[in-house]
Protein backbone atom coordinates (compact mmCIF):
# COMPACT_ATOMS: atom_id res chain seq x y z
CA UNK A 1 -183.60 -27.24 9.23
CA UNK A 2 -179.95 -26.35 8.62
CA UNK A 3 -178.60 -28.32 5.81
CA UNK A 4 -182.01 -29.02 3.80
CA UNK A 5 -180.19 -31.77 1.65
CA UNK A 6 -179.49 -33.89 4.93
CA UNK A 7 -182.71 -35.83 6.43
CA UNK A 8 -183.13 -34.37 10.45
CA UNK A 9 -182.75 -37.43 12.31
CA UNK A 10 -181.56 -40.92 11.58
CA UNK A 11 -184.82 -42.93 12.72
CA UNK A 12 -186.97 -43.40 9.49
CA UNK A 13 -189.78 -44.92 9.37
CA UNK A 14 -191.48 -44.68 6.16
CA UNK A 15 -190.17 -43.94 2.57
CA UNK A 16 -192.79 -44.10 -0.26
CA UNK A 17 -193.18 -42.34 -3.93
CA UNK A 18 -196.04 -40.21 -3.95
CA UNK A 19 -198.11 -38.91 -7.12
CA UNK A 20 -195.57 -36.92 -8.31
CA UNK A 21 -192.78 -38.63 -7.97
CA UNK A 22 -191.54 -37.06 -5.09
CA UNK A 23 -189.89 -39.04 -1.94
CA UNK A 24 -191.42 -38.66 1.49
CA UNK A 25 -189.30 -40.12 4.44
CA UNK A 26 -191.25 -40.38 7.75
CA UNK A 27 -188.35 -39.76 10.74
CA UNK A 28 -188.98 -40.51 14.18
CA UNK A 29 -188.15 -37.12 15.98
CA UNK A 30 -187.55 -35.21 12.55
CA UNK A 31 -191.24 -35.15 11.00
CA UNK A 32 -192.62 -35.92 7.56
CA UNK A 33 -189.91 -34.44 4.56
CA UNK A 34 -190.72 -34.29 0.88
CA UNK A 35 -187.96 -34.32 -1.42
CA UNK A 36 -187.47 -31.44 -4.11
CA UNK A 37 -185.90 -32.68 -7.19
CA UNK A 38 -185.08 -29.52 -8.63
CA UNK A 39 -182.80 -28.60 -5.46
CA UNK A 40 -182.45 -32.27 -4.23
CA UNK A 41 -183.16 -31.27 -1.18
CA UNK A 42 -186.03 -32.15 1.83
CA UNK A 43 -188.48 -29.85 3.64
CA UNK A 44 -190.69 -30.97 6.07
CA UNK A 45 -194.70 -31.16 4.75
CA UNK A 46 -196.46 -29.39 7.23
CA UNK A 47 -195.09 -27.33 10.70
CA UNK A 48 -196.95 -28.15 12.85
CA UNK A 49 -197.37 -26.75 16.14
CA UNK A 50 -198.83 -29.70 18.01
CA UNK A 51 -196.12 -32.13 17.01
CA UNK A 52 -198.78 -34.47 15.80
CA UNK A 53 -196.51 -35.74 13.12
CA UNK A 54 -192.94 -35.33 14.46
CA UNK A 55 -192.79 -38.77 15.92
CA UNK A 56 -194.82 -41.30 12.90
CA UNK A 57 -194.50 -44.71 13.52
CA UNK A 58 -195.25 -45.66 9.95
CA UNK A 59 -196.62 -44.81 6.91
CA UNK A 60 -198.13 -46.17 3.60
CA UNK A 61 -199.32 -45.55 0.17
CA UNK A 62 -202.46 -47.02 -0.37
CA UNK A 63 -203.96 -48.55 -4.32
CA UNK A 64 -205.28 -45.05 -4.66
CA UNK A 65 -202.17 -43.45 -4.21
CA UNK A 66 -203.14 -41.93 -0.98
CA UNK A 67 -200.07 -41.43 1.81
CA UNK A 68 -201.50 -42.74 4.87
CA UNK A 69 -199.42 -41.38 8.08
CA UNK A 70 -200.02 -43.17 11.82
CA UNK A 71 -198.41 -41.41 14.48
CA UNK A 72 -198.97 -41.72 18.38
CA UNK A 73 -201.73 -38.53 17.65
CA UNK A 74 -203.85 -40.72 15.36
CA UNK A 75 -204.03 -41.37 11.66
CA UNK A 76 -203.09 -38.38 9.28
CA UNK A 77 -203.50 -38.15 5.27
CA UNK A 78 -200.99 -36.65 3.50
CA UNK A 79 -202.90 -34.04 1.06
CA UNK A 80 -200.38 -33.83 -2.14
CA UNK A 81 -201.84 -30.82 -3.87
CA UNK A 82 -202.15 -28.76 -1.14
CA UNK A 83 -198.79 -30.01 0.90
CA UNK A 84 -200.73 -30.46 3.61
CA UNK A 85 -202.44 -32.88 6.58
């Protein structure tokens, strides 16, 4: 990604908290990020080779603390423990 304390592309779409505290910033074009506070910096949560999350078009954090991802490849959950779709 370059400069992991910059987010990849200016188009976001989604910013919640999730269980651990942790910011996750949906970007149109740029993927899903997850902030590290220890580094302040971003990494994306999951490469993925089909794109299915590089262009989200929102995303929400349900009552059960669940992050919820919709993207133009369907609905995605966000699995916290394991980083991972």
């Amino acid at each position: 990604m370059g400069n992991d304390r910059k987010i990849p592309a200016s188009d976001i779409r989604g910013l919640v908290e999730d269980s651990h505290g942790r910011i996750v910033v949906a970007t149109f074009g740029g993927g899903v990020l997850r902030s590290n506070l220890e580094k302040t910096s971003f990494s994306k949560v999951a490469e993925d080779s089909n794109a299915r999350t590089l262009y989200p078009k929102l995303m929400h954090r349900s009552a059960l603390s669940e992050i919820w991802i919709v993207t133009e490849n369907g609905l995605w959950l966000l699995d916290s423990e394991r980083e991972s779709l």
